[in-house]
Protein backbone atom coordinates (compact mmCIF):
# COMPACT_ATOMS: atom_id res chain seq x y z
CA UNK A 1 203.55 -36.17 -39.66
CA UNK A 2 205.77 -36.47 -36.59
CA UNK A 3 204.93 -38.57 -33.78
CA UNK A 4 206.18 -38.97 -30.24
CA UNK A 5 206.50 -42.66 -30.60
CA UNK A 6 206.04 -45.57 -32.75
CA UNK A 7 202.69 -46.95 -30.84
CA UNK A 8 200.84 -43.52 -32.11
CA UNK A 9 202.00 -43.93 -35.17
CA UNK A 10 200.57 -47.41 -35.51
CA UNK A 11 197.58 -46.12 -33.72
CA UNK A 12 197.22 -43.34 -36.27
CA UNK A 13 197.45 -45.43 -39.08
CA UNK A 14 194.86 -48.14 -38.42
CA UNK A 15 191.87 -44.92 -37.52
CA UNK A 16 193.38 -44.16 -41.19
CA UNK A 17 192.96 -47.28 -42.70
CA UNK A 18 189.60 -48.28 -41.26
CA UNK A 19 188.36 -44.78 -42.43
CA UNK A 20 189.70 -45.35 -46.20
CA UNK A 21 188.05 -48.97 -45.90
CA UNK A 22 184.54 -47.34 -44.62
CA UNK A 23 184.72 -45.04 -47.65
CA UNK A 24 185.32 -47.47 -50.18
CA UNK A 25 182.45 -49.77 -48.62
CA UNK A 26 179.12 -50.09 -50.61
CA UNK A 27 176.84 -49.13 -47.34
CA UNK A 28 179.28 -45.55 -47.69
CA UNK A 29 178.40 -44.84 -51.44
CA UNK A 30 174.60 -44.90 -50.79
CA UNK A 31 173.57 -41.39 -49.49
CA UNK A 32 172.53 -41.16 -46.09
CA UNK A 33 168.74 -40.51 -45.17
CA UNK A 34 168.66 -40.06 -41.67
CA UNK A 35 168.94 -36.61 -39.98
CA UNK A 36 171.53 -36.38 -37.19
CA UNK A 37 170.24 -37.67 -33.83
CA UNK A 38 168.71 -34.54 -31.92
CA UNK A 39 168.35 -33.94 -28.42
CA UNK A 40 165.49 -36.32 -26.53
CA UNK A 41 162.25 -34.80 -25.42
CA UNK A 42 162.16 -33.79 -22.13
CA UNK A 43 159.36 -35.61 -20.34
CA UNK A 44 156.10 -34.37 -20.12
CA UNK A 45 154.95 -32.63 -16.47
CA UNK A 46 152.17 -34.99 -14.83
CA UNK A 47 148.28 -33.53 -15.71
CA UNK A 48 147.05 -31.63 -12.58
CA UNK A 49 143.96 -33.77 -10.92
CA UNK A 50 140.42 -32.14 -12.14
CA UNK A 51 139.24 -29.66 -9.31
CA UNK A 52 135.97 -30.76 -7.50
CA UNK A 53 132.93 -29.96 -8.74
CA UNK A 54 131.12 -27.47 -6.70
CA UNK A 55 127.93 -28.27 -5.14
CA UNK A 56 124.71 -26.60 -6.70
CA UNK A 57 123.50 -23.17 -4.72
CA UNK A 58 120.24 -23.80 -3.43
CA UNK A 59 117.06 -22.18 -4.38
CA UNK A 60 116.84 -18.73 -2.77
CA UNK A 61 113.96 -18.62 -0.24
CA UNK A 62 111.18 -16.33 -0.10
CA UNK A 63 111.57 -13.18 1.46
CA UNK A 64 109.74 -12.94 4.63
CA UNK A 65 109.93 -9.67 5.64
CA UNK A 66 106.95 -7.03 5.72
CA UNK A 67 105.35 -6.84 2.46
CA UNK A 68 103.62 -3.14 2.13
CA UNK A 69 102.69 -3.51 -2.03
CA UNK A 70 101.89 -6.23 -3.99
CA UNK A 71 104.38 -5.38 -6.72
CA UNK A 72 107.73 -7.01 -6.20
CA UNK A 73 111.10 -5.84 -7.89
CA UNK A 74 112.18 -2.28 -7.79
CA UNK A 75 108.55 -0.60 -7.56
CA UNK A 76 108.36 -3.18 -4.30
CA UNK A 77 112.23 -1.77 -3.70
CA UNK A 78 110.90 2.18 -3.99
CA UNK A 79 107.63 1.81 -2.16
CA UNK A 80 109.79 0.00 0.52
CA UNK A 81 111.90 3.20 0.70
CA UNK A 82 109.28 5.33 0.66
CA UNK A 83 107.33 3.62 3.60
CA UNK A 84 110.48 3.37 5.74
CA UNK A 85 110.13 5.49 9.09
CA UNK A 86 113.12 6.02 11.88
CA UNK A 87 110.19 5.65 14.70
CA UNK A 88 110.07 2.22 14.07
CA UNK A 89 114.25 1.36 15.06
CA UNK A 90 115.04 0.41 18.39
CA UNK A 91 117.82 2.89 20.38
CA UNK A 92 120.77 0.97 19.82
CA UNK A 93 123.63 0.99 22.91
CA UNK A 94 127.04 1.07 22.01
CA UNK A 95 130.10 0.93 23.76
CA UNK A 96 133.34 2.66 23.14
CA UNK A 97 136.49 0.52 23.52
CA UNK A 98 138.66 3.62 21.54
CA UNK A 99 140.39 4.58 24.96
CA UNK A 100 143.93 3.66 25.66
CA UNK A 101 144.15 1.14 28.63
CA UNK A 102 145.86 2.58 31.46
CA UNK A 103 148.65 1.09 32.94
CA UNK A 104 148.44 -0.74 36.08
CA UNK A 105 151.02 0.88 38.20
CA UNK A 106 152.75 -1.29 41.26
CA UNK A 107 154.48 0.34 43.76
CA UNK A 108 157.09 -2.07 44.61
CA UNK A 109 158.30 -1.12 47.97
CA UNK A 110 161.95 -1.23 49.32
């Protein structure tokens, strides 16, 4: 081996000799167990917080509206239907708000 100088040379030989002396050592005969160190874990994300409970829907009221047959459900749905008549609507007024605004012209005068 060639080296540039004497200190790595010196250098090189003691990592040599402490090698050769951790070989020969009794702890270095016996087999090792352990598995080589792995990465760590990478920490675990915080637990989102438990949404609130929602509140119970209350009880759905009675209908109050005109009651024509006894029977409730979709007979009461049909004979609803059936007993419906346009005479008894009110004219409803509506206004149309479809039209373009027109432009409010200033004659500016010089």
């Amino acid at each position: 081996l060639n080296f540039a100088n004497q200190q790595d040379a010196e250098a090189f030989a003691g990592g040599m000799l402490r090698a050769v002396q951790a070989l020969k050592s009794p702890a270095a005969a016996a087999p090792r167990q352990s598995a080589p160190p792995s990465a760590p874990k990478p920490p675990q994300p915080p637990k989102a917080p438990q949404p609130p409970k929602a509140p119970k829907a209350p009880a759905m009221p009675k209908s109050s509206g005109p009651k024509k047959s006894g029977g409730g459900g979709r007979g009461g749905l049909l004979s609803s239907i059936e007993g419906f008549s346009k005479g008894g609507l009110k004219k409803a007024e509506t206004v149309d708000k479809s039209a373009p605004i027109a432009a409010k012209s200033s004659s500016s005068g010089s």
